[in-house]
Structures are given as C-alpha cells and as structure tokens.
N, C-alpha and C. Protein backbone atom coordinates (compact mmCIF):
# COMPACT_ATOMS: atom_id res chain seq x y z
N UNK A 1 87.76 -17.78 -109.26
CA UNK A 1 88.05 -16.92 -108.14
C UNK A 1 89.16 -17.57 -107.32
N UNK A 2 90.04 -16.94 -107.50
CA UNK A 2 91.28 -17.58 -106.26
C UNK A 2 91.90 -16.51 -105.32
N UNK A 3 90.89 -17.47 -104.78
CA UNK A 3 91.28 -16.67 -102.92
C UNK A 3 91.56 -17.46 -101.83
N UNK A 4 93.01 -17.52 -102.16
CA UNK A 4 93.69 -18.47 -100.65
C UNK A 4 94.33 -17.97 -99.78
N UNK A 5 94.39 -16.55 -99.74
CA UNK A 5 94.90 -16.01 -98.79
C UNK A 5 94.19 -14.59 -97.59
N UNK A 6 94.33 -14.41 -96.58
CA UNK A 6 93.45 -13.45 -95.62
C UNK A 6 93.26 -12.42 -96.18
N UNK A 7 94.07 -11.85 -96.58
CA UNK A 7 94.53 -10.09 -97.53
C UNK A 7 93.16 -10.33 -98.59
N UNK A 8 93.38 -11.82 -99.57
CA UNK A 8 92.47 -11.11 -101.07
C UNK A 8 91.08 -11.59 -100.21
N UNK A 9 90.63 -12.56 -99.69
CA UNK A 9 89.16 -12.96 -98.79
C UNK A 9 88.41 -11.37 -98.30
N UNK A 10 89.40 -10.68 -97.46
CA UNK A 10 89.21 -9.58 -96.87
C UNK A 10 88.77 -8.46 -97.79
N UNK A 11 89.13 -8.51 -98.73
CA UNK A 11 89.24 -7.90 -100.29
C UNK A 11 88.13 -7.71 -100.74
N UNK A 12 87.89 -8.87 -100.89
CA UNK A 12 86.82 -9.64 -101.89
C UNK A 12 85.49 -9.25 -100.96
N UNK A 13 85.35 -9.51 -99.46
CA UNK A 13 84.20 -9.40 -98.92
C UNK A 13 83.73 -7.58 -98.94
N UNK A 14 84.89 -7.10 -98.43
CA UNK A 14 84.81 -5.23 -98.25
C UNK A 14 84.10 -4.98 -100.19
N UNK A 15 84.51 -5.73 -101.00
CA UNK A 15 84.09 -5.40 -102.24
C UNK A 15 82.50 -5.94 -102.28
N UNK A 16 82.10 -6.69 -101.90
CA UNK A 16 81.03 -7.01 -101.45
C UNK A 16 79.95 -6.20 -100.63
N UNK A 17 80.71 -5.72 -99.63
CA UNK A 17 79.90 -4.88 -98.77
C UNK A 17 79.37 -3.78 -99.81
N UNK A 18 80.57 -3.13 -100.27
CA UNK A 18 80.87 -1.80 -101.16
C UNK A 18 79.48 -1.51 -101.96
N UNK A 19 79.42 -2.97 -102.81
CA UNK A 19 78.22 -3.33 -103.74
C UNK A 19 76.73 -3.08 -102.94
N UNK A 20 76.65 -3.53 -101.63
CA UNK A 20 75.52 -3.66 -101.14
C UNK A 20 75.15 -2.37 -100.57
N UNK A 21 76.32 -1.59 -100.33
CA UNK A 21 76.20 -0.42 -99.99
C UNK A 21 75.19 0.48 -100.91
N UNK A 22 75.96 0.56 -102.33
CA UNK A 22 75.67 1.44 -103.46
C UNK A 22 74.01 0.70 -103.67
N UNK A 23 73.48 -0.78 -103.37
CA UNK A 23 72.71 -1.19 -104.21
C UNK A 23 71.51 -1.02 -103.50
N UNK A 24 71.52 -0.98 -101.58
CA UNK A 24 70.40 0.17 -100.67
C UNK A 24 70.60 1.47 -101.18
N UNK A 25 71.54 2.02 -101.08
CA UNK A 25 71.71 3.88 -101.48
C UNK A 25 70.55 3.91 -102.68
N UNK A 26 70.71 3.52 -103.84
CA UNK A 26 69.94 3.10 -105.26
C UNK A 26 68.70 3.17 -104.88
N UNK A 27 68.41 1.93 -104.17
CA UNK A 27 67.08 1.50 -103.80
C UNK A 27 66.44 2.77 -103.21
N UNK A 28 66.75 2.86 -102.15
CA UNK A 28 66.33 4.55 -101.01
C UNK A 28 66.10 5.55 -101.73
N UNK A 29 67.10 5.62 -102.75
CA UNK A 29 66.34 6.65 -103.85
C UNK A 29 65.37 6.48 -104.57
N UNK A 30 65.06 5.72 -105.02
CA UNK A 30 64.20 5.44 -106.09
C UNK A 30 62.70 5.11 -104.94
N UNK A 31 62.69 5.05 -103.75
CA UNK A 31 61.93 4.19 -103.05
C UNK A 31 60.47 5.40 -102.39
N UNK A 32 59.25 5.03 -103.03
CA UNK A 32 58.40 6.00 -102.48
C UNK A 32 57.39 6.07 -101.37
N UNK A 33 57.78 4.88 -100.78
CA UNK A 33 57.14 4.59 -99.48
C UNK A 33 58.37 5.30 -98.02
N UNK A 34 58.16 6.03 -97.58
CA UNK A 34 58.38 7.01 -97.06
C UNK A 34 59.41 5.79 -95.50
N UNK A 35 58.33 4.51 -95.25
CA UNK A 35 59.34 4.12 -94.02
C UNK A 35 59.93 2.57 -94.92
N UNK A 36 59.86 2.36 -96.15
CA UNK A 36 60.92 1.84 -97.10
C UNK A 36 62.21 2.15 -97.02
N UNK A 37 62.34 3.72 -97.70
CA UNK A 37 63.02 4.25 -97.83
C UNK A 37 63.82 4.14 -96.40
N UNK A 38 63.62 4.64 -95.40
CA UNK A 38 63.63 4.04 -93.66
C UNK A 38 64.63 3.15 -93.63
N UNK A 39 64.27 1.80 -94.68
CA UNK A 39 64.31 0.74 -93.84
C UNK A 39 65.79 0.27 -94.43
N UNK A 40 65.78 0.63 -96.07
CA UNK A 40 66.92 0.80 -97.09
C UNK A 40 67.68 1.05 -96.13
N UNK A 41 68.01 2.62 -96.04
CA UNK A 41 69.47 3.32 -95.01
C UNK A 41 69.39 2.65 -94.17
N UNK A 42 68.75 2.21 -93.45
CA UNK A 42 68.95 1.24 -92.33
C UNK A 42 69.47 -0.54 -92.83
N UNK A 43 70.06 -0.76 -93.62
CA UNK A 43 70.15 -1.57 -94.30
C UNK A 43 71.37 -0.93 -94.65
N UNK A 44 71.38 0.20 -95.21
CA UNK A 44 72.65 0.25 -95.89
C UNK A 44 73.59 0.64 -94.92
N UNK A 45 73.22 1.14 -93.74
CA UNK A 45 74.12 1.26 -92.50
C UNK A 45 74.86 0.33 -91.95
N UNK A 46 73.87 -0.71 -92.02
CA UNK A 46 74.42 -1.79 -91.55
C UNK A 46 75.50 -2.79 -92.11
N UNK A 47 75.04 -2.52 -93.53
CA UNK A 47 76.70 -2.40 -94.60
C UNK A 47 77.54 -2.18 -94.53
N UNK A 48 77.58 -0.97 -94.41
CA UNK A 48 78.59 0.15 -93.96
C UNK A 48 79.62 -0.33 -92.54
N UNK A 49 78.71 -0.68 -91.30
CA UNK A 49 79.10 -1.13 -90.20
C UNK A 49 80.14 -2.72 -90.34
N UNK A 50 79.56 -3.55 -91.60
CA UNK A 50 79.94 -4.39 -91.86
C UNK A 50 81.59 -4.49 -92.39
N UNK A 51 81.39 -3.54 -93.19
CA UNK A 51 82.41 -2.80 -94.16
C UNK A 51 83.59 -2.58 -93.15
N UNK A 52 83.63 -1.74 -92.38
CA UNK A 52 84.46 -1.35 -91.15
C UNK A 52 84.72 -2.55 -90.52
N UNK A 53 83.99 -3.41 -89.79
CA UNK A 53 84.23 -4.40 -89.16
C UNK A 53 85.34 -5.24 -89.85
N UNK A 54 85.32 -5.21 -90.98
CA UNK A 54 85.86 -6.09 -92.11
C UNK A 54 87.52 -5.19 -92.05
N UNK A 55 87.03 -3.92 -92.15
CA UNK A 55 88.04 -3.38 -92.38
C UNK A 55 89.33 -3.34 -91.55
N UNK A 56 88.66 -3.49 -89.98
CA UNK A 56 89.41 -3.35 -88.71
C UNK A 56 89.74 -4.72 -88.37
N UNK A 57 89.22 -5.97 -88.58
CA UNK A 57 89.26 -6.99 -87.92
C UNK A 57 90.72 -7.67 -88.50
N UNK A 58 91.06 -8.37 -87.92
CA UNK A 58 93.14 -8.77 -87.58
C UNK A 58 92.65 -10.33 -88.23
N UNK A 59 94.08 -11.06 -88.68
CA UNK A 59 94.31 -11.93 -88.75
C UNK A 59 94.11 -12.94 -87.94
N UNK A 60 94.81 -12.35 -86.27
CA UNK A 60 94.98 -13.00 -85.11
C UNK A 60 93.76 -13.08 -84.42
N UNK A 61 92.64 -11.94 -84.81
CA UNK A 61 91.34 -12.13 -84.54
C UNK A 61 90.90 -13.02 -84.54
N UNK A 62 90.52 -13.67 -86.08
CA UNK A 62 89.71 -14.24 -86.35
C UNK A 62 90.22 -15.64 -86.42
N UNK A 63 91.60 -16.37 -86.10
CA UNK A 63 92.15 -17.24 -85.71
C UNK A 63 91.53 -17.50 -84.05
N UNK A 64 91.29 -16.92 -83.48
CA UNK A 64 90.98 -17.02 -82.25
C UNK A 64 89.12 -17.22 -82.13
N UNK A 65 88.58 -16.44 -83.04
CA UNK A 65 87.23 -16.59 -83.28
C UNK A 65 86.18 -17.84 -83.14
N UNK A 66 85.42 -17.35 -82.57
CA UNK A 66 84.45 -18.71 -82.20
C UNK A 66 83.21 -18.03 -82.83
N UNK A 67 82.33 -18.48 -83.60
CA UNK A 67 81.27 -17.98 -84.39
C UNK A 67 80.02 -18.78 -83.82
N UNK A 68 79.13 -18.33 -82.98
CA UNK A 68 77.81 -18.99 -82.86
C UNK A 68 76.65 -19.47 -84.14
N UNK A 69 76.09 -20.04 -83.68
CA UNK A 69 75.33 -20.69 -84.77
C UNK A 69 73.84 -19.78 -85.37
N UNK A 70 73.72 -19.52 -86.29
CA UNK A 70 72.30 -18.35 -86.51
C UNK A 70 71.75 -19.02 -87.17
N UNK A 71 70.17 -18.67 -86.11
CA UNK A 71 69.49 -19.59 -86.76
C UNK A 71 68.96 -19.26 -87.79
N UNK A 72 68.31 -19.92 -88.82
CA UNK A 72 67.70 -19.20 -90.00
C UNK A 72 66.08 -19.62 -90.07
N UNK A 73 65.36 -18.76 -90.16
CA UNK A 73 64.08 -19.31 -90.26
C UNK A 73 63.69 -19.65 -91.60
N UNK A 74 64.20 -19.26 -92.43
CA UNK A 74 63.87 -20.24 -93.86
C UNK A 74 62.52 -19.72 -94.56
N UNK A 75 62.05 -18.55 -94.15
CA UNK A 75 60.76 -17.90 -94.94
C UNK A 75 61.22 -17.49 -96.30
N UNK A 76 62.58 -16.66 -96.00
CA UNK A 76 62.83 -16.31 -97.88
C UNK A 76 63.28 -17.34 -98.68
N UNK A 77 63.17 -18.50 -97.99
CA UNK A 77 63.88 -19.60 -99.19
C UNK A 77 62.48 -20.09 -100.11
N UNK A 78 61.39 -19.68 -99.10
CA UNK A 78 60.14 -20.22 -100.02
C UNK A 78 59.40 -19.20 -101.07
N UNK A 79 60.14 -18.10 -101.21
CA UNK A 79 59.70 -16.77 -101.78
C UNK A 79 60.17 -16.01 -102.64
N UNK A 80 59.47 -15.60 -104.17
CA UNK A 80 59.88 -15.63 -105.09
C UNK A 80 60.26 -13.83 -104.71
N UNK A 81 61.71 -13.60 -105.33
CA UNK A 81 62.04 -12.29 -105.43
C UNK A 81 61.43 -11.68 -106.67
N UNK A 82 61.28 -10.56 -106.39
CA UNK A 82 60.99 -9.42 -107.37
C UNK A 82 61.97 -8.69 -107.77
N UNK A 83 62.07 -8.15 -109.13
CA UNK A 83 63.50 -7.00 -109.40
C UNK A 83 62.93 -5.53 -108.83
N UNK A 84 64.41 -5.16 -108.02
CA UNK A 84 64.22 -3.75 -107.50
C UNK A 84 63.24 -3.02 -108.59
N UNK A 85 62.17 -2.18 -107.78
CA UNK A 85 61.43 -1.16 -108.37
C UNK A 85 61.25 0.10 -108.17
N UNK A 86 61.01 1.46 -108.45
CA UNK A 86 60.43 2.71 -107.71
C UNK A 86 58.98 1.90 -106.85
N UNK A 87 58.26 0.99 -107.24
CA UNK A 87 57.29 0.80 -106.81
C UNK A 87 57.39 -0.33 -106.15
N UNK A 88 58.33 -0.64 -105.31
CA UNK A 88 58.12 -2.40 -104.78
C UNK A 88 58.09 -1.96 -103.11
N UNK A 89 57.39 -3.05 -102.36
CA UNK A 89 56.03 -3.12 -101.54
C UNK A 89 57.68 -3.35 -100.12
N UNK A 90 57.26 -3.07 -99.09
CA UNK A 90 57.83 -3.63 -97.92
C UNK A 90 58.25 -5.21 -97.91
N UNK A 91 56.99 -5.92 -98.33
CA UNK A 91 57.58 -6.98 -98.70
C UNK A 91 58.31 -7.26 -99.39
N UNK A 92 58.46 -6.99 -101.03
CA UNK A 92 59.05 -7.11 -101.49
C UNK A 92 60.82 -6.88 -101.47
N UNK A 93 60.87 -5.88 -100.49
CA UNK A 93 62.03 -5.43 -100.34
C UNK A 93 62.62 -6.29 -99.21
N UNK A 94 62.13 -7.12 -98.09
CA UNK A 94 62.47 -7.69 -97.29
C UNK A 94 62.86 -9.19 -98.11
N UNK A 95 61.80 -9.43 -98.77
CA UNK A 95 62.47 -10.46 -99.47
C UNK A 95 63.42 -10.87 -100.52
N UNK A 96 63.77 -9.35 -101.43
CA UNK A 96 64.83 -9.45 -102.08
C UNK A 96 66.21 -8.96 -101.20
N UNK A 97 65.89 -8.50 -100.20
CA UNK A 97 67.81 -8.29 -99.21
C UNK A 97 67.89 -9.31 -98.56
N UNK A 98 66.27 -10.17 -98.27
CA UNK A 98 67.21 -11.76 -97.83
C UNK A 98 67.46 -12.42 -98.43
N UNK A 99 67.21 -12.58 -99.81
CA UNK A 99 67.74 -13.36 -100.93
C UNK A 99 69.25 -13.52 -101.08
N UNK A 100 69.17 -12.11 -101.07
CA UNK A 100 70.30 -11.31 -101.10
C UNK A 100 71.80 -11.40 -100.17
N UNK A 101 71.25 -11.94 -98.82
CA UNK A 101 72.07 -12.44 -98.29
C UNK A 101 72.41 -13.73 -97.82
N UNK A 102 71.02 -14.13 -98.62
CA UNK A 102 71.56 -15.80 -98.56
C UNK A 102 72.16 -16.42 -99.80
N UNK A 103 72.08 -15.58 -100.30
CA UNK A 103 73.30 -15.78 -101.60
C UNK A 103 74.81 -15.46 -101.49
N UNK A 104 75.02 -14.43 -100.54
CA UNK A 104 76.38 -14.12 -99.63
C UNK A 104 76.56 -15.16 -98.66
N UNK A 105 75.89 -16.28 -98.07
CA UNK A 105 75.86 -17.06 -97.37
C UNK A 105 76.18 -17.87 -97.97
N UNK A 106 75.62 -18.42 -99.47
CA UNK A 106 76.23 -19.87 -99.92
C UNK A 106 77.81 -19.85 -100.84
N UNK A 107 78.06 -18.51 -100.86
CA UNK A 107 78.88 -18.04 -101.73
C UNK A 107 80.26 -18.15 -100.54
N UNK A 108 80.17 -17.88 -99.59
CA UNK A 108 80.85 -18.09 -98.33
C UNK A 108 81.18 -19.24 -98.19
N UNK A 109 80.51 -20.06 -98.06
CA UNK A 109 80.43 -21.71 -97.75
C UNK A 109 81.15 -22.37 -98.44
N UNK A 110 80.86 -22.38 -99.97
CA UNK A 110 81.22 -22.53 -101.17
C UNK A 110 82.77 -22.32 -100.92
N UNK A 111 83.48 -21.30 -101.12
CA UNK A 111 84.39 -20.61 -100.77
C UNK A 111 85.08 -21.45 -99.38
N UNK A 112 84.67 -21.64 -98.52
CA UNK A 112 85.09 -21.94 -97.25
C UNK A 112 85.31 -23.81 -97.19
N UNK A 113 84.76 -24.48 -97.71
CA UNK A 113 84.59 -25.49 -98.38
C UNK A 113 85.89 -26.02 -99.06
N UNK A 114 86.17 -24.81 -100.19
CA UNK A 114 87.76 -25.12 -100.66
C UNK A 114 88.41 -25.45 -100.54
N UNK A 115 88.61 -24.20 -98.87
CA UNK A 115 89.84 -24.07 -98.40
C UNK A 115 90.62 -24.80 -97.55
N UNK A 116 91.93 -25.30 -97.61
CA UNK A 116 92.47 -26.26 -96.90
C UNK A 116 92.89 -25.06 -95.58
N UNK A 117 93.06 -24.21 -95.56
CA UNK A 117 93.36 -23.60 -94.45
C UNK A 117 92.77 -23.84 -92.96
N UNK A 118 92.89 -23.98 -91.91
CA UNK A 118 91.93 -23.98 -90.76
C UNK A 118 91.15 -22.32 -90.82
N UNK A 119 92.50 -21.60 -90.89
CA UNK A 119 92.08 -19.90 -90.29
C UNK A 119 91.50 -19.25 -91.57
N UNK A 120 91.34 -19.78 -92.76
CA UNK A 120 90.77 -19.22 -93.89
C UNK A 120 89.50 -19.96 -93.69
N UNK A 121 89.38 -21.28 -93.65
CA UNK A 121 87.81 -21.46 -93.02
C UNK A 121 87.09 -20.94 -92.00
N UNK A 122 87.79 -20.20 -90.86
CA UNK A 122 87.15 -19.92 -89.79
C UNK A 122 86.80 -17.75 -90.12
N UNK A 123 87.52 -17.62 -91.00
CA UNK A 123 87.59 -16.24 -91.43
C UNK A 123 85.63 -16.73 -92.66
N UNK A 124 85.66 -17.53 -93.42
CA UNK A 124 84.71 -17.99 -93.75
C UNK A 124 83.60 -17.95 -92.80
N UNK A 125 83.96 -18.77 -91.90
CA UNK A 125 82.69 -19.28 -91.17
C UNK A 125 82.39 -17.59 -90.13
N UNK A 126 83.30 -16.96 -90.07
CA UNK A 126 83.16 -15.82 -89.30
C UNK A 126 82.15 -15.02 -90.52
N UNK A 127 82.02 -14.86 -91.20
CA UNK A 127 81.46 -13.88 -92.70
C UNK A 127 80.16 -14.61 -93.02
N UNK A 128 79.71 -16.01 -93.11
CA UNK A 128 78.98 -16.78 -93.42
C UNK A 128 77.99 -16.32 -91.84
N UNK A 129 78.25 -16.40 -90.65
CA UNK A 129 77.55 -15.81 -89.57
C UNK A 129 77.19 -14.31 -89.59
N UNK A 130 78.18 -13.67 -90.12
CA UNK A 130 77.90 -11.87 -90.62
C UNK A 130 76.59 -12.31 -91.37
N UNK A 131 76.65 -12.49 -92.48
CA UNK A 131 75.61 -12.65 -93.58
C UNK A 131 74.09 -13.36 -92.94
N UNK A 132 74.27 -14.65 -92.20
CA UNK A 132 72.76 -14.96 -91.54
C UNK A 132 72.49 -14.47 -90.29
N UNK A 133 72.74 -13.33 -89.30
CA UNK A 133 72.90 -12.99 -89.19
C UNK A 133 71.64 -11.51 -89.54
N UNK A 134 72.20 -10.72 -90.74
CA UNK A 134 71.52 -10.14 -91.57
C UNK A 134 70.22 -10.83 -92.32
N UNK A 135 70.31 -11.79 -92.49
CA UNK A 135 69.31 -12.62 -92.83
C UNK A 135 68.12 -12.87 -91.94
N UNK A 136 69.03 -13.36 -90.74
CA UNK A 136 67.58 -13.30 -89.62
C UNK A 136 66.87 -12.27 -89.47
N UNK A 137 67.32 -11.00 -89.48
CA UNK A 137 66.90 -9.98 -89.17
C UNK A 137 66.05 -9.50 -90.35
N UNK A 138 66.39 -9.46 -91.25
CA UNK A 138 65.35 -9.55 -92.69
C UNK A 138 63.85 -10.53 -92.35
N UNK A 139 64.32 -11.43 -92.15
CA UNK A 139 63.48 -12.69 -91.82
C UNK A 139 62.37 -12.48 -90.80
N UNK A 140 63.14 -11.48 -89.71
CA UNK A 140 62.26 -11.36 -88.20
C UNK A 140 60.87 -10.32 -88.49
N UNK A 141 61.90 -9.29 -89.70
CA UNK A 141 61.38 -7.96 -90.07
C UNK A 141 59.61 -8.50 -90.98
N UNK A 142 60.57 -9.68 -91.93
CA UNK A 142 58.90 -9.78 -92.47
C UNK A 142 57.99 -10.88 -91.71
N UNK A 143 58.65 -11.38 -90.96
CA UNK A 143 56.92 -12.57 -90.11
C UNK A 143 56.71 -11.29 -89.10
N UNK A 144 57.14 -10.05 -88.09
CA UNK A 144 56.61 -9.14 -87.58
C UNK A 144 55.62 -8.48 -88.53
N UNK A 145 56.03 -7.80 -89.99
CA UNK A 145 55.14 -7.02 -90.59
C UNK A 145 54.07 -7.59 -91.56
N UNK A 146 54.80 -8.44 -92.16
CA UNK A 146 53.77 -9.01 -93.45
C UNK A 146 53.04 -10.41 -93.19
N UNK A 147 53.74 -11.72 -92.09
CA UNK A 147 52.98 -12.53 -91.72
C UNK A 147 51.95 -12.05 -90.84
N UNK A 148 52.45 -11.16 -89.63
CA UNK A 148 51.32 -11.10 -88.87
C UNK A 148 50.09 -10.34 -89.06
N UNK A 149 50.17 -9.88 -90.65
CA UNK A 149 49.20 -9.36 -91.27
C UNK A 149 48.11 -10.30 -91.44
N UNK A 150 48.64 -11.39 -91.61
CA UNK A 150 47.30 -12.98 -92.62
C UNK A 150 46.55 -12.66 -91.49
C-alpha cells in the first residue's frame, strides 16, 4: 500500500467508509431483530457522516488539528467475534463493529507510523481518533445492554 500523500490517504479512508457503509446496509437487511436492525442504520449513518467529513475536510484543516485522546475500554479486545448472520444476537453485532473498528484503528497507526510526514501523521492520528471514537461507542453500547444484564 503506498500512501504518502493527502489526496491517496483521503482516498483510501472514503474507500473504507464506502465498505462499511455497504457492510451495515447488508447486515440491516438480513437482520431480524427488529431494534438490531435499528442499531445497523444507525451505524451505517454514522459512516456515511464519516464519509462526508472525510470528504469535506482540507489539507490546511487537519495541519492545524489537535486530536484528543479516546479512551478505549478494551471489552472487545477480550471477545471472540462471530461471522455476520440473519440470526446474530445484539451482542454479537456490537462486538463484531468493534472489532471492526479496531482493526481500522491499527491499520491507521500502522500506516501513520510510516510516515515521515508531520501532516500525514496528524491526518492519521485525526482518522485513528474517528475510528476509537466509534469504538467507544460500540463499547458503551454493550457494558449498557449486555454487561448490565450479568
């Protein structure tokens, strides 16, 4: 993958979004729990929102960008994903879109890591905060529904 410049990064992530877009849409369909399905489009919206953000955001932006720190609570790192199903559980679905984006998180890093650039790392570190971010919120979604079940 060679991406040393703002244009293909920018590229590469909107192609990213694109994927995650189509791969809630999928899910929502196939999905027969009625506030699943819910939770998908709401998921895939937030894609979408991502997508745009990506789409609109400047060079000079994100040179200027200061990215706060997100925290991660670290529940989906201990939790085995399941492959998308017509039949997979709330949980299950919370824990395969945080997988999901903590794999966009190390893939970022990775990537950001590379780069000798300052403003290509900070365009990194700006995307790597997008992604946990989404993660927390995955994260918040299952210790509200499925921990505070135990």
């Amino acid at each position: 993958m060679d991406l040393k410049n703002y244009n293909e990064i920018i590229k590469f992530a909107i192609n990213r979004e694109e994927a995650a877009i189509d791969s809630y849409g999928d899910m929502s369909e196939k999905a027969k729990m009625p506030g699943l399905r819910e939770l998908l489009l709401e998921l895939q919206d937030e894609e979408k929102n991502h997508k745009k953000l990506l789409e609109d955001i400047t060079q000079e932006q994100i040179s200027s960008f200061k990215t706060d720190e997100v925290i991660d609570l670290k529940i989906s790192d201990y939790l085995t994903e399941e492959p998308p199903s017509e039949d997979m559980t709330f949980q299950d679905l919370l824990i395969l879109a945080a997988k999901k984006e903590q794999e966009a998180v190390e893939l970022y890093t990775k990537l950001g890591e590379g780069s000798d650039s300052e403003d290509l790392k900070k365009l990194f570190d700006f995307l790597i905060a997008q992604e946990k971010a989404h993660k927390l919120k995955l994260e918040t979604e299952y210790e509200k529904h499925v921990l505070a079940d135990d």
